[in-house]
Protein backbone atom coordinates (compact mmCIF):
# COMPACT_ATOMS: atom_id res chain seq x y z
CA UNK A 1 90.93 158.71 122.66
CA UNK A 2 91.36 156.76 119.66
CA UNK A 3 91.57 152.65 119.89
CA UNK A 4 94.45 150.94 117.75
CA UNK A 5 93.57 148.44 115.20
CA UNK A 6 96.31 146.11 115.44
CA UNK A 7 97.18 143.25 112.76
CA UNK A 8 96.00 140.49 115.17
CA UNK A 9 92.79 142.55 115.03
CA UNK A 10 92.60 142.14 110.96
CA UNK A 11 93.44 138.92 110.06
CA UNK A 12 90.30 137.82 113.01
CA UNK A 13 88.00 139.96 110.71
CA UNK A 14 89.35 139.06 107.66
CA UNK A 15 89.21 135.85 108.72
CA UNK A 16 85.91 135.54 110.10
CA UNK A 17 84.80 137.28 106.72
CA UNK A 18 86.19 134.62 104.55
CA UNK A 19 84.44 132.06 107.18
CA UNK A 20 81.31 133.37 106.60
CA UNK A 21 81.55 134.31 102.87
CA UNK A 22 83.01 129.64 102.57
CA UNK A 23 80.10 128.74 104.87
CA UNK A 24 77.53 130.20 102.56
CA UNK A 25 78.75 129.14 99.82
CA UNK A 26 78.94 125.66 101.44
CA UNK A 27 75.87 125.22 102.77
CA UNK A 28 74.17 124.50 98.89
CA UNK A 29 76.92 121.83 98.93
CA UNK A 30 76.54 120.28 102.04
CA UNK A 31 72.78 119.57 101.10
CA UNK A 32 73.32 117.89 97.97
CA UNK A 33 72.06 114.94 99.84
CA UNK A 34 69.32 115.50 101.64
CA UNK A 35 66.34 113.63 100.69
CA UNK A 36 68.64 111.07 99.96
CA UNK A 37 69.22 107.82 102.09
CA UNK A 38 72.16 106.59 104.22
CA UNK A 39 73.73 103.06 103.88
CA UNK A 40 75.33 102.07 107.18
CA UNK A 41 78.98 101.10 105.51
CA UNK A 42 80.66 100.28 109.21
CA UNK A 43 79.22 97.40 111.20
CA UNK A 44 77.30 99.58 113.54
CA UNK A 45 77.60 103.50 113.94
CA UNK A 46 75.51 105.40 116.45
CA UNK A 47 72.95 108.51 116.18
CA UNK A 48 73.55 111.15 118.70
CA UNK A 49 71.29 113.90 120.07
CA UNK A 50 73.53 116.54 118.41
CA UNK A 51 76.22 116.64 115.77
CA UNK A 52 79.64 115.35 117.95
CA UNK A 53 80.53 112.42 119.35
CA UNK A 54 80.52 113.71 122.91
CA UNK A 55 76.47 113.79 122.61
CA UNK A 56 74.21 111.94 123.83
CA UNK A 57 73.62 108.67 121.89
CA UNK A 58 70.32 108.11 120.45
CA UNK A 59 70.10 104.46 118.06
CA UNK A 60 72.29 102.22 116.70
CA UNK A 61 72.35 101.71 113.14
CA UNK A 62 73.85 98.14 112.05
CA UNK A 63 76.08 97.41 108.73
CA UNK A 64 73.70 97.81 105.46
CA UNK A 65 70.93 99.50 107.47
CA UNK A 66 69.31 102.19 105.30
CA UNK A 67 67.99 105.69 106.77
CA UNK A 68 66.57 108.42 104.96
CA UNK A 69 68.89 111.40 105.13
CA UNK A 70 67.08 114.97 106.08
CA UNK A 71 69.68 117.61 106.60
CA UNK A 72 73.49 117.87 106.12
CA UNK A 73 75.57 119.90 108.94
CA UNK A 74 78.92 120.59 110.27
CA UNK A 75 79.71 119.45 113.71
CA UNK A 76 82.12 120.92 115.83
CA UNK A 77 84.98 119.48 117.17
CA UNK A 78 86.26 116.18 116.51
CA UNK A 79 87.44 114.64 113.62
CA UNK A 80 88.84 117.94 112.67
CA UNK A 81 89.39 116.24 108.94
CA UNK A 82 85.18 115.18 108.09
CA UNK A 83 83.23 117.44 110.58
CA UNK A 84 79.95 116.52 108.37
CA UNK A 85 77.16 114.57 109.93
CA UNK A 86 73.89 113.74 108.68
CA UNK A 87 70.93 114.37 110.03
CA UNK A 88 68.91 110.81 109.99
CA UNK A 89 65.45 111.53 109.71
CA UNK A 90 64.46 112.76 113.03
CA UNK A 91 66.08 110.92 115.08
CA UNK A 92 69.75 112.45 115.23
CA UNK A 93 72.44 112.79 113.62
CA UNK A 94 75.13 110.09 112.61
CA UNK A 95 78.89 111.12 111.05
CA UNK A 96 79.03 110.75 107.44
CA UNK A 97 82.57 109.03 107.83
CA UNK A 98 80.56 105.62 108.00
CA UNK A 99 77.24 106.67 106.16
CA UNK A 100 77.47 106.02 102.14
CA UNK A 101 74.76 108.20 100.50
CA UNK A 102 71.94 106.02 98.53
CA UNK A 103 69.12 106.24 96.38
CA UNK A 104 66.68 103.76 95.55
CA UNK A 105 65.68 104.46 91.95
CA UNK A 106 64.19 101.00 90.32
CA UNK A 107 64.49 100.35 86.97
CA UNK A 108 62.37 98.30 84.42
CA UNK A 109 63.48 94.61 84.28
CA UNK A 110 65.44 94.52 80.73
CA UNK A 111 64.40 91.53 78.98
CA UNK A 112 65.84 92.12 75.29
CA UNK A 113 70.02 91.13 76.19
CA UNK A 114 72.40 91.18 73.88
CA UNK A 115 74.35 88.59 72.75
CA UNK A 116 77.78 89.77 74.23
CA UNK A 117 75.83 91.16 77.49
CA UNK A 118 74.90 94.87 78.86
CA UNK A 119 76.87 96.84 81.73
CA UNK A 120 74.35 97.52 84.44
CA UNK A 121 74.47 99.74 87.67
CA UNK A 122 72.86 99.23 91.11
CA UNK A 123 70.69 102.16 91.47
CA UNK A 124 69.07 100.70 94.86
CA UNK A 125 70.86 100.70 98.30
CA UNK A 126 71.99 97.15 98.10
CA UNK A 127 70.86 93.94 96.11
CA UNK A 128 72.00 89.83 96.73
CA UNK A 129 73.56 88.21 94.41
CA UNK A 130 72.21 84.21 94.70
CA UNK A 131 74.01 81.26 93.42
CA UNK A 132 70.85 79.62 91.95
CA UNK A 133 68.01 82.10 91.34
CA UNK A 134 64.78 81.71 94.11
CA UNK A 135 67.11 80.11 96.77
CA UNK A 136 67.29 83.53 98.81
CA UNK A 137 69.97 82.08 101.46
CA UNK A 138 72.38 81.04 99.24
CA UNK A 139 74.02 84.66 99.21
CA UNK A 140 77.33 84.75 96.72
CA UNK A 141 77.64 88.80 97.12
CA UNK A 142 75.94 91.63 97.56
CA UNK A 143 76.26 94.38 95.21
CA UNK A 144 76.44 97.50 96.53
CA UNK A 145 74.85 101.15 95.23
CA UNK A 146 76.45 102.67 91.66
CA UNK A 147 78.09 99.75 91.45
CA UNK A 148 78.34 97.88 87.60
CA UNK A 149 77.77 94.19 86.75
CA UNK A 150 77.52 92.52 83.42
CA UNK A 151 74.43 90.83 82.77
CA UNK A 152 74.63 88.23 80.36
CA UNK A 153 70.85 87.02 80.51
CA UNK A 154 67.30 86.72 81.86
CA UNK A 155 65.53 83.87 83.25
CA UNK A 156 62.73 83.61 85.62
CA UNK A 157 63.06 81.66 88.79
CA UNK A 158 60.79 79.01 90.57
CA UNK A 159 59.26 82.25 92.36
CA UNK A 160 58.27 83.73 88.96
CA UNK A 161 60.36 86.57 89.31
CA UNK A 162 62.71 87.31 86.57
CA UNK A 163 66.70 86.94 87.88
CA UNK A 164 69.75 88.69 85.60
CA UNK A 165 72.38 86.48 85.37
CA UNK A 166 75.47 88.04 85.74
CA UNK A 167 78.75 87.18 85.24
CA UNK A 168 81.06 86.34 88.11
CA UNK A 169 84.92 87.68 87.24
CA UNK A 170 86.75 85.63 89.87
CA UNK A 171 85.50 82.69 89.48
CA UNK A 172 84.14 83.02 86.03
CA UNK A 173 80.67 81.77 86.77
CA UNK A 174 77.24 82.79 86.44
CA UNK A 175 75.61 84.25 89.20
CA UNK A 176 71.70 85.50 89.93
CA UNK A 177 70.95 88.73 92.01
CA UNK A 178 67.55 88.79 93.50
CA UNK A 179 65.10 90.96 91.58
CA UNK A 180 67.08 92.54 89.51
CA UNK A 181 68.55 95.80 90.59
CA UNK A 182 65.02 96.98 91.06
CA UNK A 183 64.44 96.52 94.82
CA UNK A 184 66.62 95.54 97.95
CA UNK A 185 65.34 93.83 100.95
């Protein structure tokens, strides 16, 4: 007796086929970042046992917390539109929807500015930008990863550590960001 392969029974296999062929393919993708870190970008987000929100929650993370960043997976289920989730350290996993990838990759304090300034980018997580350089709770911003600034000078602070001044667009001031794109808190 000979079984019928019907259409319905096709596009499944093809399907499945071109699942499998996309997932390979995507799993060098998907783990572009791990070994990187993960900036908490939402005011809290949760780690969970397993890759969906219907798992068991392990930690909460608050806004600007960092993480280091293991593995990259897709979670099944819900939200059908980001099903990636990274794996934070060992703990769990958290959804990438409120994680913003990070490095911290400090750079030598320039000391030799032009006159008409340099373009700079935040290689670490996150750095404070201070109104007067050395007075650490007098926060103006904080400048976030890959993010540019124009730094228009150097000048060491009461705590002997050397503070960029960079210029302020809105209100066209001078500010100083706390050790200079080279560390964050």
């Amino acid at each position: 007796m000979s079984q019928k392969f019907t259409r319905k029974d096709f596009l499944n296999l093809s399907g499945m086929g071109v699942v499998s062929l996309i997932g390979s393919q995507l799993n060098p993708v998907l783990n572009i970042y791990a070994g990187q870190q993960g900036r908490v970008i939402y005011e809290r987000i949760y780690t969970y046992k397993e890759p969906s929100f219907n798992s068991e929650r392990v930690r909460i993370h608050w806004k600007d917390s960092v993480f280091p960043i293991s593995n990259v997976v897709l979670g099944n289920g819900e939200p059908e539109h980001n099903r990636i989730w990274y794996k934070a350290g060992t703990e769990g996993y958290a959804h990438s929807g409120g994680v913003q990838p990070v490095r911290t990759d400090p750079n030598p304090v320039i000391s030799d500015i032009p006159e008409g300034g340099l373009l700079a980018e935040v290689t670490v997580p996150y750095t404070d930008a201070l109104w007067t350089p050395g007075e650490r709770y007098h926060v103006a911003y904080r400048f976030y990863y890959e993010t540019t600034h124009w730094i228009k000078g150097l000048v060491n602070g009461p705590d002997s550590i050397p503070y960029y001044h960079i210029l302020e667009d809105k209100w066209d001031r001078l500010l100083c960001p706390c050790r200079p794109f080279t560390d964050y808190p």
